[in-house]
C-alpha atoms as a PDB file:
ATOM      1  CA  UNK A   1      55.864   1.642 -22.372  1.00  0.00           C
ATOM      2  CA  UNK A   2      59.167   2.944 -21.776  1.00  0.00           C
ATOM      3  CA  UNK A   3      62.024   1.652 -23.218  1.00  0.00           C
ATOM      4  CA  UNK A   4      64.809  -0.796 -21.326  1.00  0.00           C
ATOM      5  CA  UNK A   5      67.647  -2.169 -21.691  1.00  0.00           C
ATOM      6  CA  UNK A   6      68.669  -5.714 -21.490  1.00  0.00           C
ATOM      7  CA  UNK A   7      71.867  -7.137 -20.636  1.00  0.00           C
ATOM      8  CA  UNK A   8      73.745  -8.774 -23.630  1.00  0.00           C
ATOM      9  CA  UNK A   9      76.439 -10.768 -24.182  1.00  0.00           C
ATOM     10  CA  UNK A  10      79.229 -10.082 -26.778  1.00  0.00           C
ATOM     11  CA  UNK A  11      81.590 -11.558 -28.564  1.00  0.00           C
ATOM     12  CA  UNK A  12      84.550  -9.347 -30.110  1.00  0.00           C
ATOM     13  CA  UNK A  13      87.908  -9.659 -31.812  1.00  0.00           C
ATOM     14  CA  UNK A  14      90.628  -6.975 -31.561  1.00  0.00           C
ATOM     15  CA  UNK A  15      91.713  -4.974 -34.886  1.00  0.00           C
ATOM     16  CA  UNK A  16      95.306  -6.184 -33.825  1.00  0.00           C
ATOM     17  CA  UNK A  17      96.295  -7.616 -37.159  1.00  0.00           C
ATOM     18  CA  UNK A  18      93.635  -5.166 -39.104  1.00  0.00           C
ATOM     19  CA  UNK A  19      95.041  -3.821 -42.275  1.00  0.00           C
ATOM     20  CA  UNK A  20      93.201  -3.464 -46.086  1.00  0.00           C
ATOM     21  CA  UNK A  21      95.617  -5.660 -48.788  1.00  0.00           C
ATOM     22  CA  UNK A  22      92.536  -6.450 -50.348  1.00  0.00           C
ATOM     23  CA  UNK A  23      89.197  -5.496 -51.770  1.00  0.00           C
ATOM     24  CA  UNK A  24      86.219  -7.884 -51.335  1.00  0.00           C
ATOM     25  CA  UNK A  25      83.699  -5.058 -51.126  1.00  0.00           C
ATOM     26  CA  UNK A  26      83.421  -1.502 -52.263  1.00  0.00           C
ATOM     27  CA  UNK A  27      84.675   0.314 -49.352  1.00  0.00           C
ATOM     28  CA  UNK A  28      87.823  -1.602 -48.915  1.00  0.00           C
ATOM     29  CA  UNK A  29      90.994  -0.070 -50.900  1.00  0.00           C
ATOM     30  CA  UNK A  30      94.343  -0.784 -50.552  1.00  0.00           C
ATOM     31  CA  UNK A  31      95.968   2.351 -50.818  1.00  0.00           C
ATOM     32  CA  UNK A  32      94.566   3.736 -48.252  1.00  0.00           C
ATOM     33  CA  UNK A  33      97.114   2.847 -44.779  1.00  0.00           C
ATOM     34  CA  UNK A  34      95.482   1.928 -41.743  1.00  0.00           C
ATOM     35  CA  UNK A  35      96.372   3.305 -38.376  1.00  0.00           C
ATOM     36  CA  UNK A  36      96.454   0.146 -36.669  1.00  0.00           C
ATOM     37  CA  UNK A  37      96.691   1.748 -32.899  1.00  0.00           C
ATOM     38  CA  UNK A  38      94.198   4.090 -33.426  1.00  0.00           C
ATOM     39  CA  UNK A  39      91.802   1.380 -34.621  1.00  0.00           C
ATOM     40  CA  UNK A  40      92.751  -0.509 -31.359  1.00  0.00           C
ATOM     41  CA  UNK A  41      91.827   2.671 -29.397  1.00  0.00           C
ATOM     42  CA  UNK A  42      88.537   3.414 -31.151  1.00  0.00           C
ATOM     43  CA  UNK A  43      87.861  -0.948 -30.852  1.00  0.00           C
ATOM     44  CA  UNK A  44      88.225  -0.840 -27.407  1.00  0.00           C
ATOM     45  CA  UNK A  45      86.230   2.508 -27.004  1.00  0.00           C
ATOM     46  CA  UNK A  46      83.412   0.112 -28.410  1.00  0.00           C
ATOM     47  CA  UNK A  47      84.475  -3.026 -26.007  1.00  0.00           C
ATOM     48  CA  UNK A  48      84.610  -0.786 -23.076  1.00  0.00           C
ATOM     49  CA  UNK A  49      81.236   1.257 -23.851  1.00  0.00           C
ATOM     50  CA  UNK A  50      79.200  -2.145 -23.869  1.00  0.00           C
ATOM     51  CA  UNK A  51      80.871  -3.131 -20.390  1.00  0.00           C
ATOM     52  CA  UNK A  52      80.011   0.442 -18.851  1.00  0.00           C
ATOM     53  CA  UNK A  53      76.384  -0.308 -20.043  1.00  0.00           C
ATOM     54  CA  UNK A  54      75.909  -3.695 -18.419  1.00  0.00           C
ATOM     55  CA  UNK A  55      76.881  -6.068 -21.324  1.00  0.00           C
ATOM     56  CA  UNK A  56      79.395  -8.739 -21.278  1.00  0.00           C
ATOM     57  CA  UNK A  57      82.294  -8.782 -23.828  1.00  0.00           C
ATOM     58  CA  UNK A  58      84.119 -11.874 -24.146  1.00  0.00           C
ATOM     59  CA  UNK A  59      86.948 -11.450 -26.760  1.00  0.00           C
ATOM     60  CA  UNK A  60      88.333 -13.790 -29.614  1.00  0.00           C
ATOM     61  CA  UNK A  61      92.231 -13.391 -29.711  1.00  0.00           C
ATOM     62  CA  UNK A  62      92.935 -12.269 -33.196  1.00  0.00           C
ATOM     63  CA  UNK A  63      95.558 -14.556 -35.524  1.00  0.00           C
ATOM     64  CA  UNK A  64      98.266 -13.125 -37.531  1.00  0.00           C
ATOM     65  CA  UNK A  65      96.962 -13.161 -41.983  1.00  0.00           C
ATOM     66  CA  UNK A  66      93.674 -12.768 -40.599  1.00  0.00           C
ATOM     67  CA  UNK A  67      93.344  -8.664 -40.729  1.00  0.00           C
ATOM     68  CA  UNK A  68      89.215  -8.994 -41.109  1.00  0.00           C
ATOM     69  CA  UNK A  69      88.651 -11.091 -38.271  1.00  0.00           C
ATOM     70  CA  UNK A  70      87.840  -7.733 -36.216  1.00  0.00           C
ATOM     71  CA  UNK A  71      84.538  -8.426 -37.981  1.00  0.00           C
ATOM     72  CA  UNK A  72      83.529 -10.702 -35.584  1.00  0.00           C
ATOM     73  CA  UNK A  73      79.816 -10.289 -36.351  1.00  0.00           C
ATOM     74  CA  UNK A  74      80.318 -12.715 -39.508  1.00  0.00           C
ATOM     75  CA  UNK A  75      82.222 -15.539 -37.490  1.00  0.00           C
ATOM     76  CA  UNK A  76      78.455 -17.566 -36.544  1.00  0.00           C
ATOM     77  CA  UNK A  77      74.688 -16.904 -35.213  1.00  0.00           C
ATOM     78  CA  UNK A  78      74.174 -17.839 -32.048  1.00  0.00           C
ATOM     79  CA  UNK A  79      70.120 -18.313 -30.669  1.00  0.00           C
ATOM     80  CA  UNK A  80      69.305 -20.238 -27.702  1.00  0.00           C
ATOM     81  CA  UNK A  81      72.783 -21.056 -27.337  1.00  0.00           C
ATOM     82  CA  UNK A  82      72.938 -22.941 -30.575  1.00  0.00           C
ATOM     83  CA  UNK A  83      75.669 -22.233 -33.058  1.00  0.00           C
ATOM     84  CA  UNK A  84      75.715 -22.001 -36.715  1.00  0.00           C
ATOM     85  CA  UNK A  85      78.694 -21.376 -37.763  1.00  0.00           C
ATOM     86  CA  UNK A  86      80.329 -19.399 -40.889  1.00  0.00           C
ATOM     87  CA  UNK A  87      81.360 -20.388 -44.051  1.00  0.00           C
ATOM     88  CA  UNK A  88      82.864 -17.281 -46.114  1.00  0.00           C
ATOM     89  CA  UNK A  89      82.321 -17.022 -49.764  1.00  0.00           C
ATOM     90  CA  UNK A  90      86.077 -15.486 -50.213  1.00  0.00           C
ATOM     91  CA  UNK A  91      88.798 -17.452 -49.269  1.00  0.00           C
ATOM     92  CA  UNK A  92      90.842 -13.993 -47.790  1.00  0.00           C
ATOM     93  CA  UNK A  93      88.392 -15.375 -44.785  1.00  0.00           C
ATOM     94  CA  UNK A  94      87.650 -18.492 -44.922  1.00  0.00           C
ATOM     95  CA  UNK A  95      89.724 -19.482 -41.736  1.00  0.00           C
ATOM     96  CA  UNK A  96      88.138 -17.039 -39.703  1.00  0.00           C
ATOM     97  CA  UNK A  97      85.278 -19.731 -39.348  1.00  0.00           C
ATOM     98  CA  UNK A  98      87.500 -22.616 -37.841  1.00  0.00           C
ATOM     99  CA  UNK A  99      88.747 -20.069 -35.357  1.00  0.00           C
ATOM    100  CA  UNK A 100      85.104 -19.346 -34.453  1.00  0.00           C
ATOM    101  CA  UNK A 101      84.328 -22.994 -34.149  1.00  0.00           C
ATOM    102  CA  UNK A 102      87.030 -23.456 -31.969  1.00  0.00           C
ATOM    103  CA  UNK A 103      86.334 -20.939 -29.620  1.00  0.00           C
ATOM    104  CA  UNK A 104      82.590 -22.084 -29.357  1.00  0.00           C
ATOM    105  CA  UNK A 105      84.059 -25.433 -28.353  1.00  0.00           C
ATOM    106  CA  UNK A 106      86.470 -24.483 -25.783  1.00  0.00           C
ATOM    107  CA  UNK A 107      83.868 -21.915 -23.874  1.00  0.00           C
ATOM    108  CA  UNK A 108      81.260 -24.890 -23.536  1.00  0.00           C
ATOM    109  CA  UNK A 109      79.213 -24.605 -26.515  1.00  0.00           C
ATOM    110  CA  UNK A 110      78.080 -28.090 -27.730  1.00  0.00           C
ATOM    111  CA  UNK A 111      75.249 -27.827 -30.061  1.00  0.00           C
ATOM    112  CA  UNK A 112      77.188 -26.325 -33.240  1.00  0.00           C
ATOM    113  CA  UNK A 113      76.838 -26.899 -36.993  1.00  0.00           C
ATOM    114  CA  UNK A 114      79.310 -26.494 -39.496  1.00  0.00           C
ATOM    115  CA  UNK A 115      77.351 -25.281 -42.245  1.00  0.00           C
ATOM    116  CA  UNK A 116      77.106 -26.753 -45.688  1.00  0.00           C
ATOM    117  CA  UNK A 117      76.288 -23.394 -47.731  1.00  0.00           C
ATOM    118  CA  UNK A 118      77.747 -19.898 -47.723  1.00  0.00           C
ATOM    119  CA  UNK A 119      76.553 -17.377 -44.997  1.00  0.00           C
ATOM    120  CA  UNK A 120      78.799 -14.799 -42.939  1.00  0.00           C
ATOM    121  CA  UNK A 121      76.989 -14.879 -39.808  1.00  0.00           C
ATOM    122  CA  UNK A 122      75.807 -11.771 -38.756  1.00  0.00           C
ATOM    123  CA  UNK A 123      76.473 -10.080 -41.398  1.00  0.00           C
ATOM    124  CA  UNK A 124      73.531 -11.428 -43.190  1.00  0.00           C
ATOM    125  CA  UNK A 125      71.269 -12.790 -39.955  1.00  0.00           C
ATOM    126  CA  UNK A 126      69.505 -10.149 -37.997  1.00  0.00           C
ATOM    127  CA  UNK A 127      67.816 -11.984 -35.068  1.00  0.00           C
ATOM    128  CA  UNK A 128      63.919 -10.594 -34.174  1.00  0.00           C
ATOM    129  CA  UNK A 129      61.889 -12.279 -31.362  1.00  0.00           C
ATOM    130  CA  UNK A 130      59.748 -13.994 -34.135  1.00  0.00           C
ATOM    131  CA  UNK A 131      61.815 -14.518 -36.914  1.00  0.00           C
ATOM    132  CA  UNK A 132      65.665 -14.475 -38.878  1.00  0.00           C
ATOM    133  CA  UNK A 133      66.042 -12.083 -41.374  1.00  0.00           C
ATOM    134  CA  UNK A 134      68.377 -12.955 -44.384  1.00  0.00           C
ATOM    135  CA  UNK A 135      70.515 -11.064 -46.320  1.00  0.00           C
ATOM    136  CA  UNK A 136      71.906 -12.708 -49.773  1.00  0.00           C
ATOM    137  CA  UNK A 137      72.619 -11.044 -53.347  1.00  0.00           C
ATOM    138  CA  UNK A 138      76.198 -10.379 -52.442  1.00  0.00           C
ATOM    139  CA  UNK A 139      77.671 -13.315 -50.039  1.00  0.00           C
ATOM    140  CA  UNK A 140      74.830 -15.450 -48.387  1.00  0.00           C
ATOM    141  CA  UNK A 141      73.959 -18.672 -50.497  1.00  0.00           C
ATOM    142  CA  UNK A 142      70.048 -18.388 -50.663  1.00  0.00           C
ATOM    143  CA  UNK A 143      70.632 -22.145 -49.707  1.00  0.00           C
ATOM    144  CA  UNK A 144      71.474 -21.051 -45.952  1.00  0.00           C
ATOM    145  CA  UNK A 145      68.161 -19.644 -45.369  1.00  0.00           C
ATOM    146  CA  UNK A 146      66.762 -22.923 -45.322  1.00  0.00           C
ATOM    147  CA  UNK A 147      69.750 -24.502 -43.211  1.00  0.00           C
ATOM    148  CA  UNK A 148      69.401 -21.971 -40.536  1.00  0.00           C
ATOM    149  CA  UNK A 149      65.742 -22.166 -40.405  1.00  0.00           C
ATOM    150  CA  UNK A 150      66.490 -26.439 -39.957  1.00  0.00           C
ATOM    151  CA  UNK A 151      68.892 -25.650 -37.472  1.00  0.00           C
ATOM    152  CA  UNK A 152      67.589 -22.876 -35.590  1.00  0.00           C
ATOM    153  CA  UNK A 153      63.517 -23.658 -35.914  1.00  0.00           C
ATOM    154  CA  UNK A 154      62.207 -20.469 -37.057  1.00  0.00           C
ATOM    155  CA  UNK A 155      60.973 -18.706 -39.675  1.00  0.00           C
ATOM    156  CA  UNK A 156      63.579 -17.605 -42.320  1.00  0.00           C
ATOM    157  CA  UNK A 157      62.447 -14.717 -44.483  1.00  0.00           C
ATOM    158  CA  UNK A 158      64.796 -14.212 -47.509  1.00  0.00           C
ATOM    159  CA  UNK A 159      65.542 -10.014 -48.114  1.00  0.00           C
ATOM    160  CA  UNK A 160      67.199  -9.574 -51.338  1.00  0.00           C
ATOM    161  CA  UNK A 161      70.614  -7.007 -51.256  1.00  0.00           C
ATOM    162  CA  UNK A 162      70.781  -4.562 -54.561  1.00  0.00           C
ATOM    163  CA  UNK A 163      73.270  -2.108 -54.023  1.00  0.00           C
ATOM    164  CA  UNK A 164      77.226  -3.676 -53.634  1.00  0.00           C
ATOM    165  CA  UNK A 165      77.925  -1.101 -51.167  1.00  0.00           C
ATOM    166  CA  UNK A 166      75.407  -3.405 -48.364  1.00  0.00           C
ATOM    167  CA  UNK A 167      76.376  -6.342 -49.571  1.00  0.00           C
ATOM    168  CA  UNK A 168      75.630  -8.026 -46.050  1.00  0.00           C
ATOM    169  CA  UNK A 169      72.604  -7.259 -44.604  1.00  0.00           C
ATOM    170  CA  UNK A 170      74.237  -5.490 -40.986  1.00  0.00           C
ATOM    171  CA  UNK A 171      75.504  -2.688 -43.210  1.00  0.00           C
ATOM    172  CA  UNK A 172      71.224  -2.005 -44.565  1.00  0.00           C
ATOM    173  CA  UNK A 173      69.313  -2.816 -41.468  1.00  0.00           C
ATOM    174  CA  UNK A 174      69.337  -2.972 -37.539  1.00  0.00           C
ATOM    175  CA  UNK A 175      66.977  -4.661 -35.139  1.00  0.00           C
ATOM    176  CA  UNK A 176      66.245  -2.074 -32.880  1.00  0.00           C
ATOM    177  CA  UNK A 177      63.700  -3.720 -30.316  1.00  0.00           C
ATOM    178  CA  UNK A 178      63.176  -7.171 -30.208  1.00  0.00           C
ATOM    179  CA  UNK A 179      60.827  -7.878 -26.797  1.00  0.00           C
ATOM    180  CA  UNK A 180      58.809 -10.569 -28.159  1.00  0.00           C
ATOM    181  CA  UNK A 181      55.284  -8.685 -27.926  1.00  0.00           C
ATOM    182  CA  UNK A 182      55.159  -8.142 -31.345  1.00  0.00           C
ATOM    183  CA  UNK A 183      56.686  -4.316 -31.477  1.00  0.00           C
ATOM    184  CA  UNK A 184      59.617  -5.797 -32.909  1.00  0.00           C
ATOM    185  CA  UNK A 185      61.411  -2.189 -34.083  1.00  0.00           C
ATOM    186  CA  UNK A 186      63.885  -1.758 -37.061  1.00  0.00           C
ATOM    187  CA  UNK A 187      65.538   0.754 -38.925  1.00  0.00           C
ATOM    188  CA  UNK A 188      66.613   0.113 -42.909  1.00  0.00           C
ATOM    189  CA  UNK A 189      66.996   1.919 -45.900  1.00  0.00           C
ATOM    190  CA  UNK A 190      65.190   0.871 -48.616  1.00  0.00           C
ATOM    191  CA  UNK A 191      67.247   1.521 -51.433  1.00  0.00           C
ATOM    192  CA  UNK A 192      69.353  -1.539 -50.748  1.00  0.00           C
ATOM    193  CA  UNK A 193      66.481  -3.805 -51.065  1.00  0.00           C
ATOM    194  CA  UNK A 194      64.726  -4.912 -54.140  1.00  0.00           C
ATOM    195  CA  UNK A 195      61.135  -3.824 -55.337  1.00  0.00           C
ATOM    196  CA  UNK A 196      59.911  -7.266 -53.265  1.00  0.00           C
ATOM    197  CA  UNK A 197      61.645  -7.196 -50.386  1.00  0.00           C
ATOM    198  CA  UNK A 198      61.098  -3.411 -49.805  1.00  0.00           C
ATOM    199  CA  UNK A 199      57.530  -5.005 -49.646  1.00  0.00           C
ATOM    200  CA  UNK A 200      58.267  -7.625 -47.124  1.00  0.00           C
ATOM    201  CA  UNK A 201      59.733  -5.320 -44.654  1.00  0.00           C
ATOM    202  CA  UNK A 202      56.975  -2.499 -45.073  1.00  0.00           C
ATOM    203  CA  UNK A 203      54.462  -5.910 -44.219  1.00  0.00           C
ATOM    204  CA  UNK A 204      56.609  -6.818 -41.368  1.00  0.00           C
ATOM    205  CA  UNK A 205      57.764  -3.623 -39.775  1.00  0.00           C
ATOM    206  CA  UNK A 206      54.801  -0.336 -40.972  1.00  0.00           C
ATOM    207  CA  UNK A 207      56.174   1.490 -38.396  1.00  0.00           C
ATOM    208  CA  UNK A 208      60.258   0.908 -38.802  1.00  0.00           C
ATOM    209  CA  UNK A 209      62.394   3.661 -38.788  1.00  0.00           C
ATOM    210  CA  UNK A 210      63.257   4.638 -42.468  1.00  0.00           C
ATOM    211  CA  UNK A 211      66.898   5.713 -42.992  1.00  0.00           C
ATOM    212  CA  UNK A 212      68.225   8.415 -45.582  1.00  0.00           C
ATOM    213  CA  UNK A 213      70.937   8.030 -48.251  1.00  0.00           C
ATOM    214  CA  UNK A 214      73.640   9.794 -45.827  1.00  0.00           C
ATOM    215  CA  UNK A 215      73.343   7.458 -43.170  1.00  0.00           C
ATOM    216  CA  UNK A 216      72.901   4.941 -44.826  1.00  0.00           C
ATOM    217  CA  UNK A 217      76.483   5.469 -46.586  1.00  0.00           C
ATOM    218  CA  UNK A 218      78.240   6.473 -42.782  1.00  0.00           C
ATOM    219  CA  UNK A 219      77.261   2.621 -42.136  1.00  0.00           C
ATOM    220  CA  UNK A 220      74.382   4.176 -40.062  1.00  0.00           C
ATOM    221  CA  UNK A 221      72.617   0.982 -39.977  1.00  0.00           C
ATOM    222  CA  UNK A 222      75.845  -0.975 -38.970  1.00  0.00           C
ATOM    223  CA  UNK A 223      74.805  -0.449 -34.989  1.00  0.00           C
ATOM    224  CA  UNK A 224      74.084  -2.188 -31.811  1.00  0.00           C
ATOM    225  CA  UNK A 225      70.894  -2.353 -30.264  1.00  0.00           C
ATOM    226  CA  UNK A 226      70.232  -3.216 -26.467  1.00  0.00           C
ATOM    227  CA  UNK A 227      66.029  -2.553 -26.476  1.00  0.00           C
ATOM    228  CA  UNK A 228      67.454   1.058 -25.357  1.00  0.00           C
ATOM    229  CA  UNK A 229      71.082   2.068 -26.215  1.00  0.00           C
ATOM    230  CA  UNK A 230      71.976   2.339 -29.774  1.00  0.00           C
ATOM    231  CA  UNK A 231      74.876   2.358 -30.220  1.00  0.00           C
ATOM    232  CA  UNK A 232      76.053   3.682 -33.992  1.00  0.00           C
ATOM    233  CA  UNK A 233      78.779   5.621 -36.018  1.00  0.00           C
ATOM    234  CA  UNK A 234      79.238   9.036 -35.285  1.00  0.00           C
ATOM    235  CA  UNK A 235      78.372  10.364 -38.947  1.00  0.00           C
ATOM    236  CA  UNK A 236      75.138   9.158 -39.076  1.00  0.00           C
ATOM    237  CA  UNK A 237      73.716  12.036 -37.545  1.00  0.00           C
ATOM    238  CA  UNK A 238      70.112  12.354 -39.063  1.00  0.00           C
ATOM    239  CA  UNK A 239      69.977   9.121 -37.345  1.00  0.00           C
ATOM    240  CA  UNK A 240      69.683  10.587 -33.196  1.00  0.00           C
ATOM    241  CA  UNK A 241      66.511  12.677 -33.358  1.00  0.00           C
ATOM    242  CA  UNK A 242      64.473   9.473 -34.785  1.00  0.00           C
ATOM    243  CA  UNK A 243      65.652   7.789 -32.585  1.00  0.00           C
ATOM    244  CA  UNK A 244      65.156   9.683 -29.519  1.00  0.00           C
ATOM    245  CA  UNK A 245      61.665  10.255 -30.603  1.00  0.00           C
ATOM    246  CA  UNK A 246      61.641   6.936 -30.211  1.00  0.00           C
ATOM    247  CA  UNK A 247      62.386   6.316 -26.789  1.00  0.00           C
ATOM    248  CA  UNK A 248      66.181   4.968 -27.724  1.00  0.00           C
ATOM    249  CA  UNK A 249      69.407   6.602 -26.279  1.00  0.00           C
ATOM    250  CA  UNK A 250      71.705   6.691 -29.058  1.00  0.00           C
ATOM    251  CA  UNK A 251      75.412   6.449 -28.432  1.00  0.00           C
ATOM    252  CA  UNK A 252      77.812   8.312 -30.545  1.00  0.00           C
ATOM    253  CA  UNK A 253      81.084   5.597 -31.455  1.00  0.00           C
ATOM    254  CA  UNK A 254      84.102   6.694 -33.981  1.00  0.00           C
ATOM    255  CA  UNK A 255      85.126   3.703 -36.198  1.00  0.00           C
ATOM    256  CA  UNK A 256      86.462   5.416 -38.382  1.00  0.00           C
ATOM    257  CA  UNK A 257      89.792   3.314 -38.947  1.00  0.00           C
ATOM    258  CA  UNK A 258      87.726   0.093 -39.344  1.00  0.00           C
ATOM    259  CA  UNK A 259      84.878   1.554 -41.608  1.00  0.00           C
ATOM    260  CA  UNK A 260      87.991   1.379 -44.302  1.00  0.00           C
ATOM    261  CA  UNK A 261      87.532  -2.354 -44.027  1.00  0.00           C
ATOM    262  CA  UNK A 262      83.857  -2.180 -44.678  1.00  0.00           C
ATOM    263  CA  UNK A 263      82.427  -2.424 -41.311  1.00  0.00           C
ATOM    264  CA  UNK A 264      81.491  -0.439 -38.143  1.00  0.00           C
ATOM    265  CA  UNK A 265      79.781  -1.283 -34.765  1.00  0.00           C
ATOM    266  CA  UNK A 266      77.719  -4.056 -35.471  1.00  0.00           C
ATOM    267  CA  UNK A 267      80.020  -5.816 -37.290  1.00  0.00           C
ATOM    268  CA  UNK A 268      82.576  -5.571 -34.627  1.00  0.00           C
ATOM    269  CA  UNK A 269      79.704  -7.345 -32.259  1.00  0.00           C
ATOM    270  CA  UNK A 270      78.498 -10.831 -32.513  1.00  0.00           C
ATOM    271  CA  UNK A 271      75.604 -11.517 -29.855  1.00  0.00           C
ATOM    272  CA  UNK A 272      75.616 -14.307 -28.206  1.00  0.00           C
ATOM    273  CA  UNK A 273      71.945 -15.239 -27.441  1.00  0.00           C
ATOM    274  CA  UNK A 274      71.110 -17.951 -24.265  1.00  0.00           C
END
């Protein structure tokens, strides 16, 4: 069956006040400046790709001392129009989460839950039609697996993060499809994973698209999915023919400014599902 897209909608936060004065994970370092209008430019490349495609962006306004909240991705999870919101194990951005909240609030949102353990949203919650995936080793609180699974009502399988450089699960692993007929699609690379949960996703996915060391390290995995776009960083080349032999379109995006903080497409994207 051919492949198709479905409209999405996005939420986003401009790099406005994006800088790197600290390190909270291996790719961040300080001495390294950030171009601060050119990671506007290549931010809104991303905002304005999604729109040409169909999607709707809504956008966060970004808050001065807050230079990660660009990162929208780890701000909540959003399924069936419920919210779980974030709470971040570093304090740097811990008051990224109220801002979230807040916003959920104001646009309508009324089913929301301030969590009691650490997750980053996103970041460690990839969304399938069946179940959550979670991410934890590095950030997540194991303990949030079984609060989201409470909240949301489905199946939380834990996926155990060995290599600091994913230390949230959007930086090892994408949903690609997700059309509830049980082809869910993924891409990963193993290597990130422990021994078990390599295991678990070779159980859960046999057919999932496995990613090499040098996409993997271009953040390769950090991408968008629509059922047909991909869209994903630039550098991950070995990344387009697998996919196109899959039936996906994949779409070429420069991050480069922002993958000094760590992150690229996907965490740039929250989804906000129903």
């Amino acid at each position: 069956m051919p492949r198709r897209a479905t409209p999405r909608r996005y939420l986003m936060c401009s790099p406005a006040h994006f800088k790197v004065t600290y390190s909270i994970n291996p790719w961040m370092d300080p001495s390294k400046p950030v171009d601060v209008p050119l990671a506007i430019a290549q931010w809104e490349d991303l905002r304005d790709r999604y729109r040409s495609l169909g999607h709707t962006v809504e956008e966060l306004v970004p808050r001065p001392g807050l230079p990660d909240m660009v990162f929208a991705a780890n701000g909540a999870t959003v399924i069936g129009g419920r919210v779980l919101g974030a709470r971040f194990a570093h304090p740097e951005r811990g008051p990224e989460a109220v801002a979230h909240l807040e916003w959920f609030r104001e646009h309508g949102f009324t089913d929301l839950l301030e969590p009691t353990h650490v997750n980053e949203g996103e970041g460690d919650f990839a969304v399938t039609s069946s179940y959550v995936l979670a991410g934890r080793g590095f950030r997540a609180s194991p303990l949030s697996h079984g609060e989201a699974q409470e909240f949301f009502g489905r199946p939380v399988i834990g996926l155990d993060l060995v290599d600091p450089r994913y230390y949230h699960l959007d930086t090892a692993l994408a949903v690609l499809g997700d059309t509830g007929d049980a082809t869910d699609d993924v891409m990963y690379y193993p290597p990130a994973f422990s021994p078990g949960s390599q295991a678990v996703l070779r159980r859960l996915f046999p057919d999932a698209l496995i990613a090499e060391e040098p996409d993997a390290v271009a953040l390769g995995l950090n991408a968008v999915s629509d059922g047909l776009h991909v869209l994903l960083p630039q550098g991950a080349v070995g990344l387009f023919a697998p996919l196109r032999e899959r039936g996906y379109e994949p779409v070429a995006m420069d991050l480069s400014e922002l993958l000094k903080g760590g992150g690229s497409v996907k965490c740039c994207t929250q989804e906000l599902r129903g």
